[in-house]
Every structure is written in C-alpha cells, then in structure tokens.
N, C-alpha and C. Protein backbone atom coordinates (compact mmCIF):
# COMPACT_ATOMS: atom_id res chain seq x y z
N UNK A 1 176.28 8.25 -102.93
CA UNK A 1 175.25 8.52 -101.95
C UNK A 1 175.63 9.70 -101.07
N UNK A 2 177.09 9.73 -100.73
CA UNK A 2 177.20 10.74 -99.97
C UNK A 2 177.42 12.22 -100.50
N UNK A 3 177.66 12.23 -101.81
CA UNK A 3 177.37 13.29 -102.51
C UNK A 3 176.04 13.93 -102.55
N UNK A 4 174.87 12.69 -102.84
CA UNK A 4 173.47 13.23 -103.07
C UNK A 4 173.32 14.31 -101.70
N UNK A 5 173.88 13.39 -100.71
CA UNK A 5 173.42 13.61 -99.26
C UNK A 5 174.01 15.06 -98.69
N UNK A 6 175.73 15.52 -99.35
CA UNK A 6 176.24 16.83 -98.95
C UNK A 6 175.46 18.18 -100.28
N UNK A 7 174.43 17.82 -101.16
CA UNK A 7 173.97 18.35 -102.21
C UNK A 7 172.94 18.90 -101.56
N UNK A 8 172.36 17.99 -101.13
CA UNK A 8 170.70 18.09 -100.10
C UNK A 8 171.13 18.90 -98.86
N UNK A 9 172.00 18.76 -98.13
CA UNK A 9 172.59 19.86 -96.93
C UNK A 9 172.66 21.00 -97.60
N UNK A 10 173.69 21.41 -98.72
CA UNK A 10 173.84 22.46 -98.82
C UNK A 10 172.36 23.51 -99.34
N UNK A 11 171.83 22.65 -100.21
CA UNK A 11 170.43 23.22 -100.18
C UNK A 11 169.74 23.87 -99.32
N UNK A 12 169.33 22.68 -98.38
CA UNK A 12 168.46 23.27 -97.22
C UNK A 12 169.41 23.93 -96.19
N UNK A 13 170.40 24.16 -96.36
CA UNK A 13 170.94 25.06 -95.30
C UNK A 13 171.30 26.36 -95.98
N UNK A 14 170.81 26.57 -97.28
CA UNK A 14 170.63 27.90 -97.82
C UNK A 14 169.48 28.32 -97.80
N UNK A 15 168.31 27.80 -97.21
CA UNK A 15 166.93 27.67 -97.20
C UNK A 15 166.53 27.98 -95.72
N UNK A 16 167.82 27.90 -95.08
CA UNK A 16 167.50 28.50 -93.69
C UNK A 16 167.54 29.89 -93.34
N UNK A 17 166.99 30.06 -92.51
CA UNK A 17 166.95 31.24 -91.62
C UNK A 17 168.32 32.05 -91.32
N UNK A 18 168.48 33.11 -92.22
CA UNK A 18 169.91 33.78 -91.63
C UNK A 18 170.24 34.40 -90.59
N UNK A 19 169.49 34.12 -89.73
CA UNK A 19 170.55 34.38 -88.56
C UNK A 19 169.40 33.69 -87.51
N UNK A 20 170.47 33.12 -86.41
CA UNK A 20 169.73 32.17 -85.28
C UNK A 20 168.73 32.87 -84.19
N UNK A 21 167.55 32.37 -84.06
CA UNK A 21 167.44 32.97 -83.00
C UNK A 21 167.47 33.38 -81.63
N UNK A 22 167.07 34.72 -81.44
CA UNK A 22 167.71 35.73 -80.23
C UNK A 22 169.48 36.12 -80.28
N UNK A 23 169.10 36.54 -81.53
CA UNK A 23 170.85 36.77 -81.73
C UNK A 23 170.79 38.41 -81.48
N UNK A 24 171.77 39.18 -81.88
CA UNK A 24 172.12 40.12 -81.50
C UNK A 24 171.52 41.18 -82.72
N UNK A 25 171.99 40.77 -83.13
CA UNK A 25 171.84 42.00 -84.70
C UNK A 25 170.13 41.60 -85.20
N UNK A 26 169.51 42.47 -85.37
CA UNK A 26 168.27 42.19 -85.81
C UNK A 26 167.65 43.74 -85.71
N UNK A 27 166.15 43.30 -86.12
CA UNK A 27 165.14 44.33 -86.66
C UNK A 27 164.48 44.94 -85.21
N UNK A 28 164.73 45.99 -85.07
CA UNK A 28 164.20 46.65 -83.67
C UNK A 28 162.84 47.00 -83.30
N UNK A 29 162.42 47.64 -82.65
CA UNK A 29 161.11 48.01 -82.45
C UNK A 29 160.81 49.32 -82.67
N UNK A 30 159.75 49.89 -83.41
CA UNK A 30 159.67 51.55 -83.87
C UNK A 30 159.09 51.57 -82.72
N UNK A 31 158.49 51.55 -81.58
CA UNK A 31 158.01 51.78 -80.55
C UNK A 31 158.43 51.43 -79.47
N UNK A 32 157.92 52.17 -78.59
CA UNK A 32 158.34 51.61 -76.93
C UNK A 32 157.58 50.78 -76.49
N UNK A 33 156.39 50.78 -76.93
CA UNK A 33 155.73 49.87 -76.26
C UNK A 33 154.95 48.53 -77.50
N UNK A 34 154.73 47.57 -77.22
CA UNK A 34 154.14 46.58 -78.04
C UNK A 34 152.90 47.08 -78.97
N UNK A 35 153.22 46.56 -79.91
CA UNK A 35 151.38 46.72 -80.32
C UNK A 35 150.67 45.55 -80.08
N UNK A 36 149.57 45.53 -80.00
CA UNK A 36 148.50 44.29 -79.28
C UNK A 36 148.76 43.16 -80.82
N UNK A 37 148.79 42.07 -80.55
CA UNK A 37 148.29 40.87 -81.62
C UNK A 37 147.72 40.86 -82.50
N UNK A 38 146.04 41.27 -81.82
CA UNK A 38 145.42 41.11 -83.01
C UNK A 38 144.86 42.60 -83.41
N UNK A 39 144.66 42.64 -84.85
CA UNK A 39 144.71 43.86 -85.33
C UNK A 39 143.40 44.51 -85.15
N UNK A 40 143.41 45.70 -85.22
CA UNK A 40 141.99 46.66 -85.21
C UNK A 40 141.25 46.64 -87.17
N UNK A 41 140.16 46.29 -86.95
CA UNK A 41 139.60 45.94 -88.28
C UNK A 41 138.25 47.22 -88.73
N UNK A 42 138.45 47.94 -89.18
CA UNK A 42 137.56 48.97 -89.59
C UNK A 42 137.05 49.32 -90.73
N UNK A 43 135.99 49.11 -91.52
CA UNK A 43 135.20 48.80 -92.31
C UNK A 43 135.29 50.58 -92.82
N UNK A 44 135.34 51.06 -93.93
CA UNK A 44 135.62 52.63 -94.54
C UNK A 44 135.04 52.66 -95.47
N UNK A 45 134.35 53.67 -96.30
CA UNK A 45 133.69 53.86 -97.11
C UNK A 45 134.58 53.82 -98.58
N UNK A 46 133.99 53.12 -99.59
CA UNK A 46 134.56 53.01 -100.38
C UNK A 46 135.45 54.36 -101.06
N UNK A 47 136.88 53.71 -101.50
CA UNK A 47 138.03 54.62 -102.16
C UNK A 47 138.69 54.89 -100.81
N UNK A 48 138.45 55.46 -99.69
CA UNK A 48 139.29 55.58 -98.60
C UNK A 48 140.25 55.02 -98.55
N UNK A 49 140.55 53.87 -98.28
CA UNK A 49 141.26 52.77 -98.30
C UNK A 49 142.58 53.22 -99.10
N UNK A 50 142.52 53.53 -100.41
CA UNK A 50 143.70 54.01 -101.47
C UNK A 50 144.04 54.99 -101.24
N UNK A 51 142.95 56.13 -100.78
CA UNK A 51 143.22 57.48 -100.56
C UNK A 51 144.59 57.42 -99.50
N UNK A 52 144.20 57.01 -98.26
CA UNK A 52 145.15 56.81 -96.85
C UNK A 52 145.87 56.26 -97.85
N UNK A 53 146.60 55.11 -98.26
CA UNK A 53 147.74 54.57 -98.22
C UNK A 53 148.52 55.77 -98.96
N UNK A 54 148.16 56.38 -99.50
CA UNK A 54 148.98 57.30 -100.47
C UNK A 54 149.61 58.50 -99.39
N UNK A 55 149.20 58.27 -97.71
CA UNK A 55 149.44 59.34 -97.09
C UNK A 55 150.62 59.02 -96.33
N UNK A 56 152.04 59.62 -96.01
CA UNK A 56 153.15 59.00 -95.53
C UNK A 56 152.51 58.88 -94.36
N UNK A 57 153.37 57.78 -93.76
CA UNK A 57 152.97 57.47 -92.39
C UNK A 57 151.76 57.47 -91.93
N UNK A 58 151.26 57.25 -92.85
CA UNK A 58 149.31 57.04 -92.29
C UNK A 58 149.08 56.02 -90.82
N UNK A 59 149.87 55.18 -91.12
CA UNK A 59 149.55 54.30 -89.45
C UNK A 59 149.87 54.76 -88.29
N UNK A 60 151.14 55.34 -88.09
CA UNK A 60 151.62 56.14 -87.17
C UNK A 60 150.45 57.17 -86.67
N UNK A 61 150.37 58.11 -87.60
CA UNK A 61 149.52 59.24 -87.23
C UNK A 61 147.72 58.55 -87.07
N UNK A 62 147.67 57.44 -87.76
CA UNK A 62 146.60 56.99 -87.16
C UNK A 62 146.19 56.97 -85.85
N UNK A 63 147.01 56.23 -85.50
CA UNK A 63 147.33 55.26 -83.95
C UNK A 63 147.94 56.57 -82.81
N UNK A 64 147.90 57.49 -83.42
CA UNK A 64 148.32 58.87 -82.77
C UNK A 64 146.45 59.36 -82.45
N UNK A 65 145.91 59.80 -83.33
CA UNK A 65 144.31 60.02 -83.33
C UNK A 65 143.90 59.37 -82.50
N UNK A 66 143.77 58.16 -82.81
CA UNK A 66 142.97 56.88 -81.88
C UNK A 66 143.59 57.25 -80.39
N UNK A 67 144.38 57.32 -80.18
CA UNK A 67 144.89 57.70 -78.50
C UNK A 67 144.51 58.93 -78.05
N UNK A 68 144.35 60.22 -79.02
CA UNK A 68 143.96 61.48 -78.58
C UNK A 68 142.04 61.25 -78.55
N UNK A 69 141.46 60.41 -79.67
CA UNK A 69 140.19 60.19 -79.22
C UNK A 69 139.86 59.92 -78.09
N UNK A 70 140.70 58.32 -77.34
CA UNK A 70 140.70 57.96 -76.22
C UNK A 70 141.19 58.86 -75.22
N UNK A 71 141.37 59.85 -75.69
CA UNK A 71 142.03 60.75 -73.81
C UNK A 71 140.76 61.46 -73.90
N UNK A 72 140.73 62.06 -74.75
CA UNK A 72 139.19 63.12 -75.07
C UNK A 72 137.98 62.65 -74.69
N UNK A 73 137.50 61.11 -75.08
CA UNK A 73 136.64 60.10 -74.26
C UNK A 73 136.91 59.92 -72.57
N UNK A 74 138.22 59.96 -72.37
CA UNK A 74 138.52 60.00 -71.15
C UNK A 74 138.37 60.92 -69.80
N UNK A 75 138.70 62.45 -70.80
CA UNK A 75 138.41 63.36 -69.76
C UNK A 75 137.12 64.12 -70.14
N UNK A 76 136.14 63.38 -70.37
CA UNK A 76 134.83 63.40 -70.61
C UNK A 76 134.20 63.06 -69.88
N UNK A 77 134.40 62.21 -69.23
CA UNK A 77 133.44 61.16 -68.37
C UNK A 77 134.07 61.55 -67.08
C-alpha cells in the first residue's frame, strides 16, 4: 500500500507546477505598463487575418498605431 501511495506522489508531483509561486526567477513583462484583461476584438475583412500574422511583430506595432490614432483623436478635439 505504501508503495502504491509513494508511486501516486511521485506522479503528481511531476505534474506540478515548476516553480512556486511569486518566486524569483520567472517570465517578465515586455512592457511597462499592463495590458488591460480583456482583449480588443476586431472583425477584418477576409484574408487579413493571415496576411498580419506573417508580419514580425504585428502586435507591438499594432498597439503602437492604436495609441498614435488616439493622440491624433486627441489633439483634435
């Protein structure tokens, strides 16, 4: 029984999470500031979609646009 039982530990404790959390070593942030939760959802004319992904860094420079739209909207008004 206590075999079954150190068989079943070692399992699920290879099934865990490698490393605890708020530990030290981990995956950083490409930004300074957060990105919001929930995502921006934008409906594109068909093929677009494939076209962009094929473009490096398409999100980056996205999310670069979208902020220069918003200043341009900004010092508009």
């Amino acid at each position: 029984m206590f075999a079954l039982y150190l068989l079943v530990y070692k399992y699920k404790s290879k099934l865990s999470m490698p490393f605890q959390k708020k530990h030290k070593l981990g995956a950083l942030p490409f930004n300074e500031e957060p990105f919001d939760k929930s995502p921006l959802c934008v409906r594109v004319r068909e093929g677009v979609k494939d076209k962009l992904k094929t473009i490096p860094n398409w999100q980056e420079r996205l999310r670069n646009l979208i902020d220069e739209l918003i200043e341009d909207n900004d010092n508009c008004q």
